[in-house]
N, C-alpha and C. Protein backbone atom coordinates (compact mmCIF):
# COMPACT_ATOMS: atom_id res chain seq x y z
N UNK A 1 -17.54 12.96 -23.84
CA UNK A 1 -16.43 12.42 -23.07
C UNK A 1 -16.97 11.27 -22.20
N UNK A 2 -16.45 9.69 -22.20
CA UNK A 2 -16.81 8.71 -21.55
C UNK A 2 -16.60 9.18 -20.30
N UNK A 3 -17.42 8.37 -18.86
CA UNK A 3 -17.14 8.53 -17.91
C UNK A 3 -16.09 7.28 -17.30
N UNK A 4 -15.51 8.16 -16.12
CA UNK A 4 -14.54 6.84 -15.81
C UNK A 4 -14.70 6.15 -14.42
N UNK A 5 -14.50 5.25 -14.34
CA UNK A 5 -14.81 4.98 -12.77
C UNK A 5 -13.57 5.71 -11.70
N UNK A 6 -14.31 5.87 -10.53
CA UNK A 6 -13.38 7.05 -9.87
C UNK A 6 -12.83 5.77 -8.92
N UNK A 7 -10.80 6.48 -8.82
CA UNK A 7 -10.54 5.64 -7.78
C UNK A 7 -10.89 5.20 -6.71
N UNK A 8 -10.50 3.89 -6.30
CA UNK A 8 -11.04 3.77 -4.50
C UNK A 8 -11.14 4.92 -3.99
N UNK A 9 -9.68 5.81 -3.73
CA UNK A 9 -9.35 6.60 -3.17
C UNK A 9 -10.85 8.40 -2.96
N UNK A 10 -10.49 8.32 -4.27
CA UNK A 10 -11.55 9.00 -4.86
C UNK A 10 -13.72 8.56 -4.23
N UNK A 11 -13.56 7.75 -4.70
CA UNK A 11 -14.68 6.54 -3.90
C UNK A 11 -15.25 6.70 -2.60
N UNK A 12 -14.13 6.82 -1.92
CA UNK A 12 -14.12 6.95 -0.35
C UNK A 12 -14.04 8.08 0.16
N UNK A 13 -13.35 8.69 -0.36
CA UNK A 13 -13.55 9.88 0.43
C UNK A 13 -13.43 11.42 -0.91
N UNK A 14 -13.39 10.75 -1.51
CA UNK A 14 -13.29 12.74 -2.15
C UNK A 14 -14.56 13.18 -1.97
N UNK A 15 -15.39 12.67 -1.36
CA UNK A 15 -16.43 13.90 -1.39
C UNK A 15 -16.16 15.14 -0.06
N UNK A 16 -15.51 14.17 0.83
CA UNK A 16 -14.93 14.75 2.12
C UNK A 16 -13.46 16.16 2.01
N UNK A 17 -12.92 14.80 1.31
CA UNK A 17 -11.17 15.78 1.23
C UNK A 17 -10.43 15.51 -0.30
N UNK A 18 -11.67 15.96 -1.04
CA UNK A 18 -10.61 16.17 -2.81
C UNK A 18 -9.26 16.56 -3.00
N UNK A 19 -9.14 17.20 -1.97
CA UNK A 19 -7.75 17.87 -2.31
C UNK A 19 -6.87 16.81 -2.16
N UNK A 20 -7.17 16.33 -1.16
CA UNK A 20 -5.98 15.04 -0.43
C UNK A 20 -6.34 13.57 -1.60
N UNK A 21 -7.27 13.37 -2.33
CA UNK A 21 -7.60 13.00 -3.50
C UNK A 21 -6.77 13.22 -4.43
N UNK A 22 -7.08 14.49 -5.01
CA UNK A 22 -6.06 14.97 -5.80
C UNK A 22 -4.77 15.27 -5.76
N UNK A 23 -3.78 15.12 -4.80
CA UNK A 23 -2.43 15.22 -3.93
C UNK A 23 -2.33 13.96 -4.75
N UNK A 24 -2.65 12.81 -4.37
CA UNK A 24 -2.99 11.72 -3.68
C UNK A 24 -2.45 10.94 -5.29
N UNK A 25 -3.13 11.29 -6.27
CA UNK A 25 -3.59 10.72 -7.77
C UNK A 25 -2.45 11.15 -8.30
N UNK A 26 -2.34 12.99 -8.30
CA UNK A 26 -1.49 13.42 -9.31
C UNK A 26 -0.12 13.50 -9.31
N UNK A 27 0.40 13.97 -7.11
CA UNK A 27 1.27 13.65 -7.55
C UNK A 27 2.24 12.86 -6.86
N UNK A 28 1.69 11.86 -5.66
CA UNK A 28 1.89 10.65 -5.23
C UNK A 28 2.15 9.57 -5.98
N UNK A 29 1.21 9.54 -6.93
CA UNK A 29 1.07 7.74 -7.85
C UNK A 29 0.93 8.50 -9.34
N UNK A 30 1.10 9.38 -9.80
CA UNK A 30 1.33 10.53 -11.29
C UNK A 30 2.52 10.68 -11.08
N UNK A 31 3.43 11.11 -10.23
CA UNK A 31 4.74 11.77 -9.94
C UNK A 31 5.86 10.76 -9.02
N UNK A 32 5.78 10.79 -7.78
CA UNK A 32 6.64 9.93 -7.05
C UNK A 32 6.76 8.64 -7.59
N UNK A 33 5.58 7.86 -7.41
CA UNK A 33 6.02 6.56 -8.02
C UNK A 33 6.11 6.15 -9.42
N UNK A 34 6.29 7.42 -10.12
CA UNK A 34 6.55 7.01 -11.38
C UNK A 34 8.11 7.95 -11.86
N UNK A 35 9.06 7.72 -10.72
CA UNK A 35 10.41 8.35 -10.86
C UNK A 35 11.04 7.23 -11.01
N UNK A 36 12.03 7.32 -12.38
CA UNK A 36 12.59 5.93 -12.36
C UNK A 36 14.22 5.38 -11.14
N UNK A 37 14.30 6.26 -10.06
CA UNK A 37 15.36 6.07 -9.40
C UNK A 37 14.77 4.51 -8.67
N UNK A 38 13.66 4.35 -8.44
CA UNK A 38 13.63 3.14 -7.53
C UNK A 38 12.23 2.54 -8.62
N UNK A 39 12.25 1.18 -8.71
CA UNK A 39 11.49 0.03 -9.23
C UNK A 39 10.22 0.42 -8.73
N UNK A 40 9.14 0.37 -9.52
CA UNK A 40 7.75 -0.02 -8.34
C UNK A 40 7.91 -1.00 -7.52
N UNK A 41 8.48 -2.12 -7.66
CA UNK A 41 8.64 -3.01 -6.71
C UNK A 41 9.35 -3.00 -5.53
N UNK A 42 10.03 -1.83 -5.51
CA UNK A 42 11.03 -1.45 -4.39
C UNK A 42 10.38 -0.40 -3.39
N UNK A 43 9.50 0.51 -4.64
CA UNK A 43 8.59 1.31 -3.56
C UNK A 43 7.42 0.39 -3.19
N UNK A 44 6.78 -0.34 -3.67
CA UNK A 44 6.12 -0.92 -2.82
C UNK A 44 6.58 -1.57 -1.76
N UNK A 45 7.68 -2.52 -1.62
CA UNK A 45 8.09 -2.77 -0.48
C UNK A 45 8.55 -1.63 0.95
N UNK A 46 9.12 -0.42 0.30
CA UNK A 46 9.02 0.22 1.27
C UNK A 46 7.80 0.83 1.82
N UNK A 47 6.64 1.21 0.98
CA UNK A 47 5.54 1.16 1.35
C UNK A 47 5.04 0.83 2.30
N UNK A 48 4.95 -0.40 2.12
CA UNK A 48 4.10 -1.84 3.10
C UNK A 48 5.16 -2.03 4.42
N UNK A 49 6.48 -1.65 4.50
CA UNK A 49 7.52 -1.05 5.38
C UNK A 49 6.95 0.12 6.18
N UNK A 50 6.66 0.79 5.73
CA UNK A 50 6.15 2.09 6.22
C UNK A 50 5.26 1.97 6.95
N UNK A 51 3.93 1.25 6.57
CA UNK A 51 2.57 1.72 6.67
C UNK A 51 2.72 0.52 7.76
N UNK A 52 3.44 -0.63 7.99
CA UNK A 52 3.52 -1.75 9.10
C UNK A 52 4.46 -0.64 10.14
N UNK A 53 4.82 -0.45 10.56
CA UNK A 53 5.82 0.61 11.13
C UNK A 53 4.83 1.60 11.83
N UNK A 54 4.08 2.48 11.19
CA UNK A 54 3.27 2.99 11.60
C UNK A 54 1.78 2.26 11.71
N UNK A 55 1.59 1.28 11.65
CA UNK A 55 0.41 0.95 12.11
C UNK A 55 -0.74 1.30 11.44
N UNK A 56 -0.14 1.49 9.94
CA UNK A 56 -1.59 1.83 9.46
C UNK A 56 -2.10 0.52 8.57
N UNK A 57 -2.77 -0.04 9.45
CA UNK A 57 -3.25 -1.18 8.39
C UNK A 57 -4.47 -0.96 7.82
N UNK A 58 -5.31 -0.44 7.75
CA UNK A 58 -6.34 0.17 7.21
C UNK A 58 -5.64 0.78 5.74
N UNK A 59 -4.48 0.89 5.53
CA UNK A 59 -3.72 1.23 4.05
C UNK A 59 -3.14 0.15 3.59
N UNK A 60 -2.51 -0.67 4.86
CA UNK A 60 -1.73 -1.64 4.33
C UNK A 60 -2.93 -2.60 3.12
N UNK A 61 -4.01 -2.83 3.31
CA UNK A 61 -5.36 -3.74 2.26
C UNK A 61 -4.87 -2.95 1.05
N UNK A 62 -4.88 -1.86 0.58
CA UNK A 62 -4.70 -1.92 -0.65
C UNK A 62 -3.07 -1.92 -1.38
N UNK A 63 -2.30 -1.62 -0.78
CA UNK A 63 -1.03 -1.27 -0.78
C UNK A 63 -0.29 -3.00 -0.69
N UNK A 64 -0.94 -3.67 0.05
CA UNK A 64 -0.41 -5.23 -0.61
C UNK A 64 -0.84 -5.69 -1.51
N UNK A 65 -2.22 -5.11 -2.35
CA UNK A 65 -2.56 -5.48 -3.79
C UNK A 65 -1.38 -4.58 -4.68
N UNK A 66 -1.01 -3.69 -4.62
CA UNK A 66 -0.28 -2.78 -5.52
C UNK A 66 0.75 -3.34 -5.48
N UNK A 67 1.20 -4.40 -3.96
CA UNK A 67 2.56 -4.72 -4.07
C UNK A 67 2.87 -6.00 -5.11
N UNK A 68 1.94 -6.76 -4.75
CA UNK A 68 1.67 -8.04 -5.70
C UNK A 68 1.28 -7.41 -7.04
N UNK A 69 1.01 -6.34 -8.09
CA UNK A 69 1.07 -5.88 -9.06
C UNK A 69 2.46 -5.75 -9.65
N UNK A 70 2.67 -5.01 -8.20
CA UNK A 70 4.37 -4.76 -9.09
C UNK A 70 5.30 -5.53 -9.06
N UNK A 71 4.91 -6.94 -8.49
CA UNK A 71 5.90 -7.85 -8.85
C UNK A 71 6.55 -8.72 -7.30
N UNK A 72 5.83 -8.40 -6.41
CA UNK A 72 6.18 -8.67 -4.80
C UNK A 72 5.43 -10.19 -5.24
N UNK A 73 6.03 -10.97 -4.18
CA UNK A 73 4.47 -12.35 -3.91
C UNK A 73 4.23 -12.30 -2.42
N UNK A 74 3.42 -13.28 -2.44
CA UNK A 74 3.25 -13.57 -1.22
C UNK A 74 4.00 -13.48 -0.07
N UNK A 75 4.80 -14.55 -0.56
CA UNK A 75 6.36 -14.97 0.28
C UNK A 75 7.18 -13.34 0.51
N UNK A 76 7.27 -12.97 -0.40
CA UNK A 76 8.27 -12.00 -0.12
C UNK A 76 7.62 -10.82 1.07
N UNK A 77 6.01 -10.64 0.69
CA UNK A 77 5.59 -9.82 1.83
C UNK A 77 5.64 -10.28 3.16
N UNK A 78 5.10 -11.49 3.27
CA UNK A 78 5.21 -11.64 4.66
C UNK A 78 6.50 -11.97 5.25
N UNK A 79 7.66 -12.31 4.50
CA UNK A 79 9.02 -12.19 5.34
C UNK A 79 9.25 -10.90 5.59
N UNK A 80 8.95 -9.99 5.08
CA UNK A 80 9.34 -8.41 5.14
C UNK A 80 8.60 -8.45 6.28
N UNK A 81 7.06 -8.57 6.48
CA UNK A 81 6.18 -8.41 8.12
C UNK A 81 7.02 -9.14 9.19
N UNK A 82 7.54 -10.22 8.65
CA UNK A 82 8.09 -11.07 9.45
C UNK A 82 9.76 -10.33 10.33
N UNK A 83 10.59 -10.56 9.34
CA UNK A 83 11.87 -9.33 9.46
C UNK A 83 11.41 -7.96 10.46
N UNK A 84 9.96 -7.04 9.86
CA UNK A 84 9.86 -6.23 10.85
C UNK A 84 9.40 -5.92 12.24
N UNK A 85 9.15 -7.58 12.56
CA UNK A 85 8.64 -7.77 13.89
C UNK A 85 9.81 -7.22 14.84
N UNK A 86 10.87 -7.49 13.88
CA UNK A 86 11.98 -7.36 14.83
C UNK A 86 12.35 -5.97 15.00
N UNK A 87 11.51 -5.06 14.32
CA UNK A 87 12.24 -3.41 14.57
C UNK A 87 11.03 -2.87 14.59
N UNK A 88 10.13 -3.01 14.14
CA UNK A 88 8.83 -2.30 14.59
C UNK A 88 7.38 -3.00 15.64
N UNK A 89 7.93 -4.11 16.20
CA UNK A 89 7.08 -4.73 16.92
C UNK A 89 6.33 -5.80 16.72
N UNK A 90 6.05 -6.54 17.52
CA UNK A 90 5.46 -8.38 17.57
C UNK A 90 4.10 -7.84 17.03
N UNK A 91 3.38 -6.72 17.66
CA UNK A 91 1.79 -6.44 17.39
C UNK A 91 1.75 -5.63 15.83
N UNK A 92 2.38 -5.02 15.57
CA UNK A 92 2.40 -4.57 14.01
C UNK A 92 2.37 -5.24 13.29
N UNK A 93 3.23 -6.14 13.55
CA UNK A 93 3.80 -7.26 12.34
C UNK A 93 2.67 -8.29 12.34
N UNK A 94 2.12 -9.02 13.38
CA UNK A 94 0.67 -9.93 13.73
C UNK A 94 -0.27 -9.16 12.67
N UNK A 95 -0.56 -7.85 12.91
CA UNK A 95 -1.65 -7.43 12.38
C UNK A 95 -1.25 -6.82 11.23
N UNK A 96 -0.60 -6.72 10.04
CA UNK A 96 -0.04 -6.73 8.94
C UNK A 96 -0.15 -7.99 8.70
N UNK A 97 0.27 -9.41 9.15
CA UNK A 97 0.07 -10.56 8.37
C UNK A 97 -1.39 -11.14 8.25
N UNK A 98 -2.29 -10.78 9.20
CA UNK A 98 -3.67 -10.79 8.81
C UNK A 98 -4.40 -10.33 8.32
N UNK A 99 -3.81 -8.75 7.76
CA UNK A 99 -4.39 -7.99 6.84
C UNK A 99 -4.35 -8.76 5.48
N UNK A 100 -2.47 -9.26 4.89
CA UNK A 100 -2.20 -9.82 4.42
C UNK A 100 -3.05 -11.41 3.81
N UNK A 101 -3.06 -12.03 5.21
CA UNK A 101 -3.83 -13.00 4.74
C UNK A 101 -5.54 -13.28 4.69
N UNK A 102 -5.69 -12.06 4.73
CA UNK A 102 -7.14 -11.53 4.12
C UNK A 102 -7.45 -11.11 2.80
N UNK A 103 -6.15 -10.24 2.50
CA UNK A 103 -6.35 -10.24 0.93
C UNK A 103 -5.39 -11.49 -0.22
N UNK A 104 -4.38 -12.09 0.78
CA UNK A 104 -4.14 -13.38 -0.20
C UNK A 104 -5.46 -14.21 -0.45
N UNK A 105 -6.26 -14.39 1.15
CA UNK A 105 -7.38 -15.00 0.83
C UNK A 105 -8.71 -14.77 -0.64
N UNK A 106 -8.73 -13.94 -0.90
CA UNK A 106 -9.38 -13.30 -1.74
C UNK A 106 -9.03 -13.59 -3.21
């Protein structure tokens, strides 16, 4: 049996918390986002909604690559950061668009 390379997710921390690994793989991004009621492109936007909202930008880095996979651009993310300055705060939204333009940079 070939070996496979293990997700980021996996990468980083399953040696710590597999379980939340395995939650995480099978049935987060195996299950939820593969329900056809909403687009990947729709859950990613709520995503990157979410994770600006709560302040997790340390998620938001990979979660704006997934968004630009599924079909988001540039433009469209940062009007969404932009739009949520206005309901989740001036400092969320600042630091979401520099996350942002750290990995457009790239």
């Amino acid at each position: 049996m070939p070996e496979t390379t293990p997700s980021p997710l996996r990468a980083t921390i399953g040696d710590l918390a597999p379980k939340i690994v395995q939650l995480t793989e099978d049935v987060l991004f195996g299950d939820v986002w593969e329900r056809p009621e909403l687009a990947k492109r729709d859950r990613s936007l709520l995503t990157l909604s979410s994770l600006l909202t709560g302040g997790s930008t340390v998620q938001l880095d990979a979660h704006i690559r997934i968004g630009r996979d599924n079909g988001l651009t540039e433009a469209e993310i940062v009007e969404a950061f932009t739009h949520l300055a206005f309901y989740a705060g001036w400092p969320k939204a600042l630091s979401a668009i520099d996350v942002a333009k750290r990995v457009f940079a790239e």
